[in-house]
Structure formats: structure tokens, C-alpha cells
C-alpha atoms as a PDB file:
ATOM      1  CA  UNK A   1      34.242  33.313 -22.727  1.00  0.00           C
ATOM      2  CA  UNK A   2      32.029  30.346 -23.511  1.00  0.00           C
ATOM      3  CA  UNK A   3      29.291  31.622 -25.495  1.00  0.00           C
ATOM      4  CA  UNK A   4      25.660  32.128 -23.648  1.00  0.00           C
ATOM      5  CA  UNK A   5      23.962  29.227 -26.146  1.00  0.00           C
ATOM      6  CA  UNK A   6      26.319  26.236 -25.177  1.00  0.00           C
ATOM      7  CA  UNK A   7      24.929  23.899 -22.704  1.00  0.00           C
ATOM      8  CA  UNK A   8      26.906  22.832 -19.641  1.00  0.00           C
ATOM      9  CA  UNK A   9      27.671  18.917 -19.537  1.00  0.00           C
ATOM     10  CA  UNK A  10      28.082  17.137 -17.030  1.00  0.00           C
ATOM     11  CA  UNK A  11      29.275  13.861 -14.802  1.00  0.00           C
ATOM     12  CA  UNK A  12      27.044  11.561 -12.770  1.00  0.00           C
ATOM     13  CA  UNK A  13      29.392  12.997  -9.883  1.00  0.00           C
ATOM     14  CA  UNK A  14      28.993  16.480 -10.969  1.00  0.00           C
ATOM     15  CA  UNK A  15      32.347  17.509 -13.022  1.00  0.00           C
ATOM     16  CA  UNK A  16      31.918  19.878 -15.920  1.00  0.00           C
ATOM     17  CA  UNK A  17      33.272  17.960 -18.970  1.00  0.00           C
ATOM     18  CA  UNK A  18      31.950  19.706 -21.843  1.00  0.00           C
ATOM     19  CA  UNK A  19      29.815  21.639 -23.160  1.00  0.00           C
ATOM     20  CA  UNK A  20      27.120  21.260 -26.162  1.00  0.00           C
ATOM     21  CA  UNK A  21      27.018  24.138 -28.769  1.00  0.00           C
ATOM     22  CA  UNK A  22      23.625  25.519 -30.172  1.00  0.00           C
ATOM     23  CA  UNK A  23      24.942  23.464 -33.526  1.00  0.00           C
ATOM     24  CA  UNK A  24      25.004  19.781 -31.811  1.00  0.00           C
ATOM     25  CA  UNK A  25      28.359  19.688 -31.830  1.00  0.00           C
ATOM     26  CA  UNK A  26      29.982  18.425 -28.427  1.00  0.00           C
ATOM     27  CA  UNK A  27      32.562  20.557 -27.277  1.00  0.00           C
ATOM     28  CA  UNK A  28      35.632  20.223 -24.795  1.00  0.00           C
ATOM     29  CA  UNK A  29      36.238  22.151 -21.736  1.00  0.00           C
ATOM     30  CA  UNK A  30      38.852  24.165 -23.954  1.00  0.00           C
ATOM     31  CA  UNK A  31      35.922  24.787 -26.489  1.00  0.00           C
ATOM     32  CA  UNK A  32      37.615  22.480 -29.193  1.00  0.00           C
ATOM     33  CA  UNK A  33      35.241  20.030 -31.375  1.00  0.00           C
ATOM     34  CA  UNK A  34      35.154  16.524 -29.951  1.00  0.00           C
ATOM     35  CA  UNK A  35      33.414  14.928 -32.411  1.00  0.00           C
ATOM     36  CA  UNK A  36      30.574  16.355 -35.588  1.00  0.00           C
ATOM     37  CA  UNK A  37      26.925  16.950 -34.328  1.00  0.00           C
ATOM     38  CA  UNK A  38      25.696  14.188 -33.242  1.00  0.00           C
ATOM     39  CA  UNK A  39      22.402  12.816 -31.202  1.00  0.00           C
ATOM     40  CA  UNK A  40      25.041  10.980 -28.126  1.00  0.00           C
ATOM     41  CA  UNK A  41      27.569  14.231 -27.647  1.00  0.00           C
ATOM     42  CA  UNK A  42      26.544  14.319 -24.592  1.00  0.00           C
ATOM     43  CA  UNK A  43      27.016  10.532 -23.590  1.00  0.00           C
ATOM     44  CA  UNK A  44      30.063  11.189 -25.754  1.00  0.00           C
ATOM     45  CA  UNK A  45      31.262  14.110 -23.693  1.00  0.00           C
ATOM     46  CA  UNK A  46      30.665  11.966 -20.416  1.00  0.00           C
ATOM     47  CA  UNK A  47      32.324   9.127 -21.830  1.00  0.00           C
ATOM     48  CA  UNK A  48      35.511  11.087 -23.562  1.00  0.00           C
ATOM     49  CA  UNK A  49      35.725  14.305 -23.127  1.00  0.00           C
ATOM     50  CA  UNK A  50      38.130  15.101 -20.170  1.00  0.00           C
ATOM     51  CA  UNK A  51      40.157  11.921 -21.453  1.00  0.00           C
ATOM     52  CA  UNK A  52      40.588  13.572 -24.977  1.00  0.00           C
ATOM     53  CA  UNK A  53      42.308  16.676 -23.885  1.00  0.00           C
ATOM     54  CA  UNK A  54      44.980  14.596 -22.392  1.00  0.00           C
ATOM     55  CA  UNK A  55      47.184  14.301 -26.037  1.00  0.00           C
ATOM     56  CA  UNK A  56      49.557  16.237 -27.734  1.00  0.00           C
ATOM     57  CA  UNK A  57      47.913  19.920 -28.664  1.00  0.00           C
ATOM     58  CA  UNK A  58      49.890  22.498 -31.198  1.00  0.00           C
ATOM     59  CA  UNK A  59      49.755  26.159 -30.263  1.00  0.00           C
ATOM     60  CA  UNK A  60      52.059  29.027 -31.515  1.00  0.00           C
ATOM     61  CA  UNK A  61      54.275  30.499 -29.044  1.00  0.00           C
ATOM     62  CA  UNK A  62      57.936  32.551 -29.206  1.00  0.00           C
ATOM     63  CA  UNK A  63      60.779  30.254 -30.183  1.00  0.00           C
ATOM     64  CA  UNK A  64      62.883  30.900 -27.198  1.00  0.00           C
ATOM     65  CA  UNK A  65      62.211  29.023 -24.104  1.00  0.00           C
ATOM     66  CA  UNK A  66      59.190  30.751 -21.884  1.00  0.00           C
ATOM     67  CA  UNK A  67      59.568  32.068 -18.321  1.00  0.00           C
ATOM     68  CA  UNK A  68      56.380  33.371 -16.499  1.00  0.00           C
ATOM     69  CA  UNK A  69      53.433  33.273 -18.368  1.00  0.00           C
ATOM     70  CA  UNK A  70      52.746  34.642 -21.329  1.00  0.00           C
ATOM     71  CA  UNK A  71      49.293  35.346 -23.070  1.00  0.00           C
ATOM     72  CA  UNK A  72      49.136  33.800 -26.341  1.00  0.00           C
ATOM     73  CA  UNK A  73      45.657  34.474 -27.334  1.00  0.00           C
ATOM     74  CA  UNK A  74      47.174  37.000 -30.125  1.00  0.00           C
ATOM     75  CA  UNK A  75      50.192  35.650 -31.014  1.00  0.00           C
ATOM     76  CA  UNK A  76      52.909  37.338 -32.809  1.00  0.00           C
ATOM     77  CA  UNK A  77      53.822  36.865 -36.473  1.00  0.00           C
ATOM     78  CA  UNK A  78      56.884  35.308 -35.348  1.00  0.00           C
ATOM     79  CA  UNK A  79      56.160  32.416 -33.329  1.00  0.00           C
ATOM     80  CA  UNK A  80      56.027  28.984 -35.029  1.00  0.00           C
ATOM     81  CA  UNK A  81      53.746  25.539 -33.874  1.00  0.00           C
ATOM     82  CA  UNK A  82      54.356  23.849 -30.806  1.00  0.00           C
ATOM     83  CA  UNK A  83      53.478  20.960 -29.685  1.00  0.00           C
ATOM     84  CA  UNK A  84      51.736  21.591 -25.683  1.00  0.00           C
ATOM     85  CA  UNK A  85      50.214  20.133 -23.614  1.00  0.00           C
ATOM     86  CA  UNK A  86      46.868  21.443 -21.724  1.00  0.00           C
ATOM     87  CA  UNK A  87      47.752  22.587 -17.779  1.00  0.00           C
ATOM     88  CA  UNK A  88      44.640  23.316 -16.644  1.00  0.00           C
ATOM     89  CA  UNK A  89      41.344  24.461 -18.565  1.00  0.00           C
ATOM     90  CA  UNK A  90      38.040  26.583 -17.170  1.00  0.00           C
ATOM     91  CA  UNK A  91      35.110  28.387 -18.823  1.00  0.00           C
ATOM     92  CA  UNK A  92      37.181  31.446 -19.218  1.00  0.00           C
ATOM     93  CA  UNK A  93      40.650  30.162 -20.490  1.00  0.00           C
ATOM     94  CA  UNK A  94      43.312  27.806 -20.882  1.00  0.00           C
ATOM     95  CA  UNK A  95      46.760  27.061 -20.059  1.00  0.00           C
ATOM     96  CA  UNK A  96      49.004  24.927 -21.907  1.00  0.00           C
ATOM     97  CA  UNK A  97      52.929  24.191 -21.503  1.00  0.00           C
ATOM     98  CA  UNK A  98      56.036  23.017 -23.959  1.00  0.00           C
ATOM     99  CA  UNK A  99      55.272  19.309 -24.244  1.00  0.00           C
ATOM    100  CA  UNK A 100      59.024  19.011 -24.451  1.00  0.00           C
ATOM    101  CA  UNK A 101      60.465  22.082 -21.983  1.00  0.00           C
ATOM    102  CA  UNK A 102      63.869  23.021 -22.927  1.00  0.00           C
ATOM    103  CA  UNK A 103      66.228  22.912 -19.994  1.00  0.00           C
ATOM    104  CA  UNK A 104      65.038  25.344 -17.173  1.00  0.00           C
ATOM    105  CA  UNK A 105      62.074  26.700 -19.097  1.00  0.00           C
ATOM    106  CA  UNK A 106      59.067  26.692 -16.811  1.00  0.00           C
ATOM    107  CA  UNK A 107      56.581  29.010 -18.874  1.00  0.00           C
ATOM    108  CA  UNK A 108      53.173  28.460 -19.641  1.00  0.00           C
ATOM    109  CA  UNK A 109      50.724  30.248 -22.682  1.00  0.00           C
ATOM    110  CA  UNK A 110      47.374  31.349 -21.609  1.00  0.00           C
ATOM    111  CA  UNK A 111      44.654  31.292 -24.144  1.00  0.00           C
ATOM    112  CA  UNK A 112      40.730  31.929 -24.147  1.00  0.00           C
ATOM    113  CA  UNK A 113      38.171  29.460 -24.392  1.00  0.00           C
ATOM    114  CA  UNK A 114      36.576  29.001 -26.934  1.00  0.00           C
ATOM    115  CA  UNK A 115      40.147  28.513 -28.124  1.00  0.00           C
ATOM    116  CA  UNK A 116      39.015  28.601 -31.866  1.00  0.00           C
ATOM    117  CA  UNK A 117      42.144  27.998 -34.144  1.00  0.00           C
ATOM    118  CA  UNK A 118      44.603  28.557 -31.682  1.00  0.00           C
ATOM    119  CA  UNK A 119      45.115  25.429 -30.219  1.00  0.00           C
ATOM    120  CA  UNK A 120      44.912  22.714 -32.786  1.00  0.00           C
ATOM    121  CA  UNK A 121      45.114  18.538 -32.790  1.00  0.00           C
ATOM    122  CA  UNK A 122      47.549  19.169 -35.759  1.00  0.00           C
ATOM    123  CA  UNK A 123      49.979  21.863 -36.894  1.00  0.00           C
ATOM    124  CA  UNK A 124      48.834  23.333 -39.731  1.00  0.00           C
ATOM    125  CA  UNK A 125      50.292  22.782 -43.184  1.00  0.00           C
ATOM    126  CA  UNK A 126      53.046  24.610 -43.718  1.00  0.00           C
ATOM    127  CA  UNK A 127      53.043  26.849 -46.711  1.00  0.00           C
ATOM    128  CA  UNK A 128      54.735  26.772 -49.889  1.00  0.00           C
ATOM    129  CA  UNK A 129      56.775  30.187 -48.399  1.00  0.00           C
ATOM    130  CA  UNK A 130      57.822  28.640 -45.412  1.00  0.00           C
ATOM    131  CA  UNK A 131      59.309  25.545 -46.409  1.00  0.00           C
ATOM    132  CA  UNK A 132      63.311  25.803 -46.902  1.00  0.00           C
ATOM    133  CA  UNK A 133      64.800  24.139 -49.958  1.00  0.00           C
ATOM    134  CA  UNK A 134      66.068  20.871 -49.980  1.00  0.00           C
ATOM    135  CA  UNK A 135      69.707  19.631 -50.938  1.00  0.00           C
ATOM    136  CA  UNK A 136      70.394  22.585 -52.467  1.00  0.00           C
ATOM    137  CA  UNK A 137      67.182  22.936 -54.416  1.00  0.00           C
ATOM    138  CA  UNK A 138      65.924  25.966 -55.617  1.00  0.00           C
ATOM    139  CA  UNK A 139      62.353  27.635 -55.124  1.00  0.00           C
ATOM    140  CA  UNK A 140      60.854  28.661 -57.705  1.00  0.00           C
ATOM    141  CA  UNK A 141      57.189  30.313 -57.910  1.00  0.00           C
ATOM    142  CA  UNK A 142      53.803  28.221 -58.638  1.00  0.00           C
ATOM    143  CA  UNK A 143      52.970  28.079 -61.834  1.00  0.00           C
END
């Protein structure tokens, strides 16, 4: 749920396309950060904000291909980065798809808005446990 202290933005023709958080910072209809405080966010949100959700997002979802829809807003240990894409987005959640579907899957993830670090511009880094030896190299601990 968008918080109570975030203003609405919106359109000369009257379409929500942001929203400005108590900090300054303009924010998308998903809740993501468009830009760093700033005194134009809201021009900024007019000018850019429904055209900047239209990308490549990353969310973590299960590895085999979805069916139905599936909430996502805790996601299990086991599901890796994804790239999506955003469906559809109100004040109370999200929906995003596979960017690349596998053959036959039709599923969508639902998340919450704010979406907070669940759907990100970038994967995050993997870490040092995650990342499979190469050419037969062996891991070894940090030092």
C-alpha cells in the first residue's frame, strides 16, 4: 500500500503517473525511485515516469515455467532473478510477467507496491557462494 505521506502526481489529462515521497524523491506507479530528490520530480514524473516502467525489470520467481498467478511478494529461498516485464501496476500492487515466456507458460507474479527490493532495474550481484567454478577451477574461501 502506498504510504499515507506520498503525494499523488499527475497528467494535464488526469493519469496518475507517480507519486512524490515525503523525502523528494519521485516515485513510479510501482513505488520504484525514478530519479534522487530533486526540485522538478514532478515535471520529471509527468515527463518520464509511465515511459520508464516500460524496460526490462528483474524479480525472483520459481525456476519452472509459471501457470496462474502466483504471489511473489515473499519469495522463496529458491527462486533465482528474472528478467520481467511490468503487466499492469496500481496503488495497491503490481504484476509483472517472464520477459522471455518459455513455451506455453502464461503466468504472471503479483507483488505490492511500494515494491521495495523486489523488483529491481538490475539483478543483484551474485555472491561469492553462488557462483559455480570455472573450467574446472576450484573454490576456495576468502581470505
Amino acid at each position: 500500500m502506498i504510504p499515507t505521506d506520498w503525494t499523488p502526481v499527475h497528467r494535464a489529462d488526469g493519469e496518475l503517473v507517480g507519486w512524490m515521497a515525503a523525502d523528494g524523491r519521485p516515485r513510479l506507479l510501482t513505488g520504484a525511485p525514478l530519479a534522487a530528490p530533486a526540485d522538478d520530480g514532478i515535471q520529471l514524473l509527468r515527463s518520464r515516469g509511465l515511459a520508464a516502467l516500460d524496460r526490462r525489470w528483474w524479480a525472483r520467481l520459481p525456476g519452472e515455467p509459471m501457470t496462474g498467478v502466483i504471489d511473489a511478494g515473499k519469495p522463496d529461498e529458491d527462486w533465482t532473478w528474472q528478467p520481467v516485464v511490468l503487466v499492469e501496476s496500481s496503488p495497491t500492487g503490481c504484476t509483472v510477467r517472464p520477459e522471455w515466456p518459455a513455451p506455453g507458460e502464461t503466468g504472471r507474479a503479483l507483488l505490492p507496491v511500494p515494491v521495495g527490493d523486489l523488483l529491481m532495474e538490475e539483478p543483484p550481484p551474485e555472491s561469492p557462494d553462488d557462483v559455480a567454478p570455472q573450467d574446472g577451477a576450484e573454490c576456495s574461501a576468502p581470505a
